[in-house]
Protein backbone atom coordinates (compact mmCIF):
# COMPACT_ATOMS: atom_id res chain seq x y z
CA UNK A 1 0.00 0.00 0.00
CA UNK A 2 1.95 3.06 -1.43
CA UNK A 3 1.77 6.08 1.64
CA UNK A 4 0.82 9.45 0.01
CA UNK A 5 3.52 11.88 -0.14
CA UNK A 6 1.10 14.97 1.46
CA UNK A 7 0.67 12.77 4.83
CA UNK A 8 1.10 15.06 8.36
CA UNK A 9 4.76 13.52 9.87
CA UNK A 10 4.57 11.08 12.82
CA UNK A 11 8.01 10.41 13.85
CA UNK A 12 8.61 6.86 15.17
CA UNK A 13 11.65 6.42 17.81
CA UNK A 14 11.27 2.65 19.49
CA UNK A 15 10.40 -0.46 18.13
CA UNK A 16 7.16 -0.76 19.92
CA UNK A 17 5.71 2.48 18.66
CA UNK A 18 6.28 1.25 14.96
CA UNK A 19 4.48 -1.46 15.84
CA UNK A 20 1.78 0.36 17.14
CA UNK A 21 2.60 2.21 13.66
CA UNK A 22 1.34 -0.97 11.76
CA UNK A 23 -2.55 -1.56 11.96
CA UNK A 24 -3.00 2.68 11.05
CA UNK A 25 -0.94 1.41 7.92
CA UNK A 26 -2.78 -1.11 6.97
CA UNK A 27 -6.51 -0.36 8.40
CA UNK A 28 -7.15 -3.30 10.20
CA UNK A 29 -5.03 -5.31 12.91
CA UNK A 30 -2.98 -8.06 11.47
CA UNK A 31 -3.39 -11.55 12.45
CA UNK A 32 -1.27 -14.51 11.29
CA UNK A 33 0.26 -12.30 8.53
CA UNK A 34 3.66 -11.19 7.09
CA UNK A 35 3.59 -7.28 7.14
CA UNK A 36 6.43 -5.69 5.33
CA UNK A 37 7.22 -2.29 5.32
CA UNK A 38 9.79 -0.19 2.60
CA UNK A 39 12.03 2.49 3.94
CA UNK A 40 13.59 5.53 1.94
CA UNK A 41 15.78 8.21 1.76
CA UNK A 42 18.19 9.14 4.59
CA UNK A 43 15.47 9.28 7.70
CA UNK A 44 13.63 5.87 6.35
CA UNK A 45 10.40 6.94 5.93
CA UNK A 46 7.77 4.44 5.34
CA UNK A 47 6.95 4.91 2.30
CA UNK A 48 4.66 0.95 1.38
CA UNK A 49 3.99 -1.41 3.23
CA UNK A 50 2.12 -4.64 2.12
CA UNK A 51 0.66 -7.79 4.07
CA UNK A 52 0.14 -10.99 3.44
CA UNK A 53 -1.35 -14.31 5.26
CA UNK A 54 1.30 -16.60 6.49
CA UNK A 55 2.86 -19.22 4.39
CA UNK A 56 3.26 -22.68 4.87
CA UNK A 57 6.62 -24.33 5.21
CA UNK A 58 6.61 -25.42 1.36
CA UNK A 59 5.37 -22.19 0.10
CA UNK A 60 7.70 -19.49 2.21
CA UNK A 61 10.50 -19.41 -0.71
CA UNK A 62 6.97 -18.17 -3.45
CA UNK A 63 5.94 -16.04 -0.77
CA UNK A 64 9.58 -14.54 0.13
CA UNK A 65 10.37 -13.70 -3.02
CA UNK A 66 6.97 -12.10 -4.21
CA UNK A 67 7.29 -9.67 -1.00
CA UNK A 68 11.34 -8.97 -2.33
CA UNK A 69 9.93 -8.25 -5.85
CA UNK A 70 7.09 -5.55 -4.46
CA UNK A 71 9.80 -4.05 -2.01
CA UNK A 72 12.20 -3.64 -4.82
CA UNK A 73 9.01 -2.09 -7.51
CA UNK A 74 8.67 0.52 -4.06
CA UNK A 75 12.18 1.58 -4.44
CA UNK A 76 13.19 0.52 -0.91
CA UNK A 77 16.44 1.61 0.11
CA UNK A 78 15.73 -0.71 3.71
CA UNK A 79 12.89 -3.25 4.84
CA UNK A 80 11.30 -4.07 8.41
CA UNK A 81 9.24 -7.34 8.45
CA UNK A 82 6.77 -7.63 11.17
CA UNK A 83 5.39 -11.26 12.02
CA UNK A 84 2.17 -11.04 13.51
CA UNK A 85 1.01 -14.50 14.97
CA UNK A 86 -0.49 -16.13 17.81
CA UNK A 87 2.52 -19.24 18.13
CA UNK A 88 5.26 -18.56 20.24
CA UNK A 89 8.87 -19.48 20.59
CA UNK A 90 9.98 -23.07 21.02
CA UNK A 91 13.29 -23.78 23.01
CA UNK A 92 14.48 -19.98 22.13
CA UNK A 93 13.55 -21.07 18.38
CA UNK A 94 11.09 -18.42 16.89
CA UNK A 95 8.09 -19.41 14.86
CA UNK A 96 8.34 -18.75 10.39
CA UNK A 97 12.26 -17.75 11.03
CA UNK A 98 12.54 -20.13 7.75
CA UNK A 99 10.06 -17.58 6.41
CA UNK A 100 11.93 -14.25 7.67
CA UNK A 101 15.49 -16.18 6.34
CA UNK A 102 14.27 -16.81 2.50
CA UNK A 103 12.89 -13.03 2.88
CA UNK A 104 16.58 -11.53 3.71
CA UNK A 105 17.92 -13.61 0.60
CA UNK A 106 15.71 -12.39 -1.54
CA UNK A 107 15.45 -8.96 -0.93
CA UNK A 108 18.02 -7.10 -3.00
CA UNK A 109 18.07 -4.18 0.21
CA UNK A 110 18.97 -4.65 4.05
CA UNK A 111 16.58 -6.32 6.15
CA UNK A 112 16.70 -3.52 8.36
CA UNK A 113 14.41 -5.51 11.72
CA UNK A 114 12.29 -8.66 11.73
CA UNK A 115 10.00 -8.71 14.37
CA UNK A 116 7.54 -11.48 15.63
CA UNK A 117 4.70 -9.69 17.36
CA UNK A 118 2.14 -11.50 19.27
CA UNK A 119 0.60 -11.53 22.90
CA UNK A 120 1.93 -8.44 23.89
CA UNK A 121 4.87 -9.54 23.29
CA UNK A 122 7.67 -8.81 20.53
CA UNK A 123 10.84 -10.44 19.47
CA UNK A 124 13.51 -9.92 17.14
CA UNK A 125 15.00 -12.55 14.77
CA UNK A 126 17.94 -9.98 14.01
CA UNK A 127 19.02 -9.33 17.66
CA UNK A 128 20.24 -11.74 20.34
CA UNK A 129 21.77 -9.48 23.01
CA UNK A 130 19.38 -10.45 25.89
CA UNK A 131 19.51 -6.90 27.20
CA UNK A 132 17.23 -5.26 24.55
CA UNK A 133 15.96 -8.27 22.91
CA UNK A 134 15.45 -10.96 26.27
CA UNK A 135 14.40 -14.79 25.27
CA UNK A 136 11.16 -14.05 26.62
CA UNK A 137 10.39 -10.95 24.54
CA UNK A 138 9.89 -7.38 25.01
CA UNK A 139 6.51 -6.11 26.75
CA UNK A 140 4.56 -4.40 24.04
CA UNK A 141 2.26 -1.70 25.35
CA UNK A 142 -0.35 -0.74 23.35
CA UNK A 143 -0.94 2.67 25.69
CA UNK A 144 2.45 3.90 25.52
CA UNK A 145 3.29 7.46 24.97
CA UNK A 146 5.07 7.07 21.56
CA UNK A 147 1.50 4.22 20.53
CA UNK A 148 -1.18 6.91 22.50
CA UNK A 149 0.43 9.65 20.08
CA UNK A 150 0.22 7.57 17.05
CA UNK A 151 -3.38 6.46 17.57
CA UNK A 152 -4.08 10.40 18.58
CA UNK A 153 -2.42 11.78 15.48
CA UNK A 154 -4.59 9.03 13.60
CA UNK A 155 -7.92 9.87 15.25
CA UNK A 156 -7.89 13.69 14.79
CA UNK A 157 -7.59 12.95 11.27
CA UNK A 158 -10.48 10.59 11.32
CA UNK A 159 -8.71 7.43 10.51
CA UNK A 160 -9.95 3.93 12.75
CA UNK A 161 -8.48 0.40 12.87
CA UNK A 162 -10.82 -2.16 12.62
CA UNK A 163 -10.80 -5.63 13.97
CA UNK A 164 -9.77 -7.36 10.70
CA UNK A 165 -9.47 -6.88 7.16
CA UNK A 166 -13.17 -8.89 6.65
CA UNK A 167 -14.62 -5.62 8.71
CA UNK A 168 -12.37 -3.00 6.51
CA UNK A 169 -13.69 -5.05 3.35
CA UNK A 170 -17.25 -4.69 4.65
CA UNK A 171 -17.36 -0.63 4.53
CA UNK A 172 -16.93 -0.61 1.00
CA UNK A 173 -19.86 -2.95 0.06
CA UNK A 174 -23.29 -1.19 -0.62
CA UNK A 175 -26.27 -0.66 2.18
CA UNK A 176 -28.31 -3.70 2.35
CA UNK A 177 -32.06 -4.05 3.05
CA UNK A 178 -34.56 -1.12 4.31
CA UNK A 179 -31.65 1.54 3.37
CA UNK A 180 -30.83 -0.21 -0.01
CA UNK A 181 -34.96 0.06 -0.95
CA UNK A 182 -34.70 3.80 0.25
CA UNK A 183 -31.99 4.57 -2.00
CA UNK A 184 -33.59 2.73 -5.03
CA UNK A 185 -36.36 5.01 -4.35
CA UNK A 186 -33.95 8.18 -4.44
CA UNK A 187 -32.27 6.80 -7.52
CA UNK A 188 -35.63 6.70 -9.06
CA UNK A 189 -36.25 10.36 -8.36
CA UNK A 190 -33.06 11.61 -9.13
CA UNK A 191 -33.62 10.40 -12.69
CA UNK A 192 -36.87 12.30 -12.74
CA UNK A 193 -35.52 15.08 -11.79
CA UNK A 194 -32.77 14.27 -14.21
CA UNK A 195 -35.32 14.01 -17.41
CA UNK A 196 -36.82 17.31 -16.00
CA UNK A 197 -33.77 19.44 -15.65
CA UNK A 198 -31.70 18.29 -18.66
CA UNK A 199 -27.92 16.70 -18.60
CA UNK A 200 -26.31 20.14 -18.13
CA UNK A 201 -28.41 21.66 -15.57
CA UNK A 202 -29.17 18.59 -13.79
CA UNK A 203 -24.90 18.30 -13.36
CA UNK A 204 -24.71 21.90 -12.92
CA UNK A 205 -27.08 21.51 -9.63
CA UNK A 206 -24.57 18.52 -8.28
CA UNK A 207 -21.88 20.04 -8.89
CA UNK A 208 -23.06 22.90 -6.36
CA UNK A 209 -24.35 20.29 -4.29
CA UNK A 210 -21.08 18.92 -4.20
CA UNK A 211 -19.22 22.22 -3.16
CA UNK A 212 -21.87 22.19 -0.38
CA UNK A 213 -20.79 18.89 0.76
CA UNK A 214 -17.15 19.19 0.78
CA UNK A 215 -17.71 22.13 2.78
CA UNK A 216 -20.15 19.88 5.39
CA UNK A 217 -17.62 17.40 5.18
CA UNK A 218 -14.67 18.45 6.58
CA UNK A 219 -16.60 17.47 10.52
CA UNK A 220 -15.87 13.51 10.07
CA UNK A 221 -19.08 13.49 11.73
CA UNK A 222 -21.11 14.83 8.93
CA UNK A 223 -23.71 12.71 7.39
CA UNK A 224 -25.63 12.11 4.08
CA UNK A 225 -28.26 11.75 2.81
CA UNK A 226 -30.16 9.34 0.58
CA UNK A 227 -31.31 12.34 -1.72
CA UNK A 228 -27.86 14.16 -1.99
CA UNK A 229 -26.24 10.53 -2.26
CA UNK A 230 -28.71 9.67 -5.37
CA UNK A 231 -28.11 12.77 -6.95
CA UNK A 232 -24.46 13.09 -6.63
CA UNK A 233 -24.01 9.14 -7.24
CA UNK A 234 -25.63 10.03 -10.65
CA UNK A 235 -24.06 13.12 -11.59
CA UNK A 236 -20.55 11.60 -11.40
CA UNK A 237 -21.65 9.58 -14.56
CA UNK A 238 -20.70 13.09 -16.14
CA UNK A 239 -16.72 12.40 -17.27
CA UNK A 240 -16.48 16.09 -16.73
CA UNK A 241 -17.75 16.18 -13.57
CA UNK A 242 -16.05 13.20 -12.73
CA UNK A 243 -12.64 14.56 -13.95
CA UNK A 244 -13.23 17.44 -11.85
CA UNK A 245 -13.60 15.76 -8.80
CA UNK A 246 -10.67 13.26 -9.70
CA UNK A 247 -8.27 16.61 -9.69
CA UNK A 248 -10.12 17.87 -6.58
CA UNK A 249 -9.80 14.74 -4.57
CA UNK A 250 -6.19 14.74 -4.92
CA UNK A 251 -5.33 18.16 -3.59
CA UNK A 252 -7.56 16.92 -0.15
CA UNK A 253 -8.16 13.62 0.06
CA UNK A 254 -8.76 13.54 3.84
CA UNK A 255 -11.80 15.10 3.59
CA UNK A 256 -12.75 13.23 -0.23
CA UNK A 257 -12.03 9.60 1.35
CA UNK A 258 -14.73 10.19 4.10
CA UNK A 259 -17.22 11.92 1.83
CA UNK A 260 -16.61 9.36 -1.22
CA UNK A 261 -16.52 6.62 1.35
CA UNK A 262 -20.33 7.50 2.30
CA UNK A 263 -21.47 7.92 -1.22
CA UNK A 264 -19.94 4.56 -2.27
CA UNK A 265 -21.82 2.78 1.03
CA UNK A 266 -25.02 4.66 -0.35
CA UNK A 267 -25.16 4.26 -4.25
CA UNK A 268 -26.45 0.95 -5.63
CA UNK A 269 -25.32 -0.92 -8.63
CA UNK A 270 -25.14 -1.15 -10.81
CA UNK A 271 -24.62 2.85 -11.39
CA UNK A 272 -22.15 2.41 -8.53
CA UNK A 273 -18.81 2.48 -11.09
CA UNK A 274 -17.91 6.11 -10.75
CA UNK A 275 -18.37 6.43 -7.23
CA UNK A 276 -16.14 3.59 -6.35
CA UNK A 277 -13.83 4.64 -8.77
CA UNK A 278 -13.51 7.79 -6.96
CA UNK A 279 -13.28 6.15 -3.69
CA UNK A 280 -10.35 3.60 -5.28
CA UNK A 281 -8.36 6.87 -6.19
CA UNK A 282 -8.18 8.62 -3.20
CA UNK A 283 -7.57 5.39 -0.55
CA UNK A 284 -4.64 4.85 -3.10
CA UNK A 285 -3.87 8.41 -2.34
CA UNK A 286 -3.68 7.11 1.22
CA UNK A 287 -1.73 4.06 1.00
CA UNK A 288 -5.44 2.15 1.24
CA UNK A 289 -4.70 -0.58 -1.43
CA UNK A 290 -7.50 -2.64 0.53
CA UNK A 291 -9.85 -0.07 0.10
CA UNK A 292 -8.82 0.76 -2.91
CA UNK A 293 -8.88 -2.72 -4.64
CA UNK A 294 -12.26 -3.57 -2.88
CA UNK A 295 -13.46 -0.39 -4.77
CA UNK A 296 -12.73 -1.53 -8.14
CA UNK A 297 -13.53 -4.88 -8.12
CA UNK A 298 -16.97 -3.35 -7.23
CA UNK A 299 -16.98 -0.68 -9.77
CA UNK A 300 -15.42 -3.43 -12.21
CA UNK A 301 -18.16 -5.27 -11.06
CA UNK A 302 -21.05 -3.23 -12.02
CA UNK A 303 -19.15 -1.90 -15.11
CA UNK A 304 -16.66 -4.60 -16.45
CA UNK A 305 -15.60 -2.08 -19.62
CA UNK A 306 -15.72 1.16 -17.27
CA UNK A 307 -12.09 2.60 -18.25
CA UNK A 308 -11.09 4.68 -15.61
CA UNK A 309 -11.65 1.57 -13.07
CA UNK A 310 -9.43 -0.56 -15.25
CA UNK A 311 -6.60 2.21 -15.64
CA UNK A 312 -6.59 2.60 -11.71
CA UNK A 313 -6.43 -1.21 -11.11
CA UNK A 314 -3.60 -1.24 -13.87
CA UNK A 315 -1.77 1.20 -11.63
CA UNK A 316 -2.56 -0.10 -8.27
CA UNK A 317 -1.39 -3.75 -9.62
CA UNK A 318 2.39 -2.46 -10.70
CA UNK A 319 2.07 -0.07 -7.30
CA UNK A 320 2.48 3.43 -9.38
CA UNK A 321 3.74 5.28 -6.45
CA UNK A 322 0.56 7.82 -5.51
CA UNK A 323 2.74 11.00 -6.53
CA UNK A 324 2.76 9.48 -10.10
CA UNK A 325 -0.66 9.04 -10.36
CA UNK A 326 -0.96 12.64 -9.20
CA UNK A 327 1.31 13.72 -11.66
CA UNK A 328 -0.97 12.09 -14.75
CA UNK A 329 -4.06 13.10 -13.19
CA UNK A 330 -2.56 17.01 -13.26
């Protein structure tokens, strides 16, 4: 998941705090996964970081050297790997070091830290000084200052980690049941209103709506509603208007990803292509690739030969760092 280059700084100084660092990354906490993260430039900034479920002992050399091939496509000039799982060490052995040795021969940069994380607990498989790294591990705590700043920093920005990546999958899918039949209904009279007004008046009035909205938007706790939702959802069937918002997104994407987020949740399929288009763009902004593949695969979904959707998945799929993609969309 590229990070976007326009992020607020949150400087990292102990082991535990990137850690703590980890689920914010990724949107979800990690369980029985392989999280790896690519440094750059002289401070190593995090600048992707990518997760995958754990191999087996006959597939760790595949999985090694897929995660060495998407660290070198990042430009990494260092990795950390981060071994989130519930097993624990054996006889001062610890669990998937096969794993965490084919990973430092493939990867073409230094394997900066390895960590296995796991009830409250962290070890290294780099270190064996028993001072900072003891056989029994190093107390993780989840409420220290350097972790309580990092979740702080997070939440004032309006960014949550959810239990697992099932539940961050889940707020991309549309409104089931009574809502779903309310929004058919404001569908149905946004297309009146649509055949009343005309194309160009009808995309005028969204595109003022729209301004409104941003505007609302910018308290996470503002809400939506089915009519706006409909009538925006629609609109953005306009390339124009579309385009517009594309360009917009990217200069404030904090306040886009919450506001696109709701819209996607609201309009149906299958006219649902733009919107999660839209809401694909700016989580890749964000380092979302989650998100932001859940998003297409809906839009794709709803609109197999919509173009923009297949562009973005093209890009997400050879991880275009996010400043490229702003660069084309400019």
């Amino acid at each position: 998941m590229p990070a976007s280059p326009d992020r607020d700084v949150i400087r990292v100084h102990q082991l535990e705090d990137l850690v703590a660092s980890v689920p914010y990354s990724l949107g979800f906490r990690p369980v029985e996964s392989l999280v790896v993260t690519a440094l750059t430039g002289r401070r190593g900034q995090l600048s992707f970081t990518m997760r995958v479920d754990l191999a087996g002992p006959g597939d760790e050399a595949v999985l090694a050297a897929e995660c060495a091939r998407r660290m070198s496509a990042a430009k990494a000039d260092s990795v950390i790997a981060f071994v989130f799982s519930a097993a624990e060490p054996v006889d001062l052995r610890l669990p998937h070091a096969g794993l965490v040795r084919e990973l430092k021969r493939e990867l073409r940069m230094p394997l900066r830290e390895a960590l296995l994380v796991g009830d409250g607990r962290l070890w290294s498989y780099t270190c064996t000084d028993p001072v900072c790294c003891p056989p029994e591990g190093r107390r993780f705590d989840s409420s220290s200052p350097g972790a309580t700043s990092i979740a702080a920093a997070h939440a004032l920005r309006g960014h949550t980690v959810l239990p697992s990546r099932d539940d961050l999958v889940a707020t991309v899918r549309p409104v089931a049941g009574i809502a779903a039949d309310s929004m058919d209904q404001a569908l149905e009279r946004a297309a009146a209103e649509y055949l009343r007004l005309g194309s160009a008046e009808f995309t005028d009035g969204a595109r003022t709506l729209l301004d409104a909205l941003v505007e609302r938007w910018a308290d996470p706790r503002a809400v939506l509603t089915h009519d706006e939702a409909a009538t925006v959802g629609m609109a953005l069937h306009d390339i124009v208007l579309r385009d517009e918002v594309l360009y917009d997104a990217g200069r404030d994407d904090e306040v886009w990803r919450r506001l696109l987020g709701a819209l996607a949740r609201l309009v149906q399929p299958p006219l649902d292509a733009p919107t999660c288009t839209l809401l694909a763009w700016v989580a890749y902004l964000q380092g979302d690739g989650v998100v932001a593949m859940t998003a297409l695969e809906r839009a794709l979904t709803s609109d197999p030969e919509y173009t923009m959707a297949g562009l973005l998945a093209s890009a997400l799929n050879g991880q275009l760092p996010p400043s490229e993609l702003r660069r084309l969309i400019a």
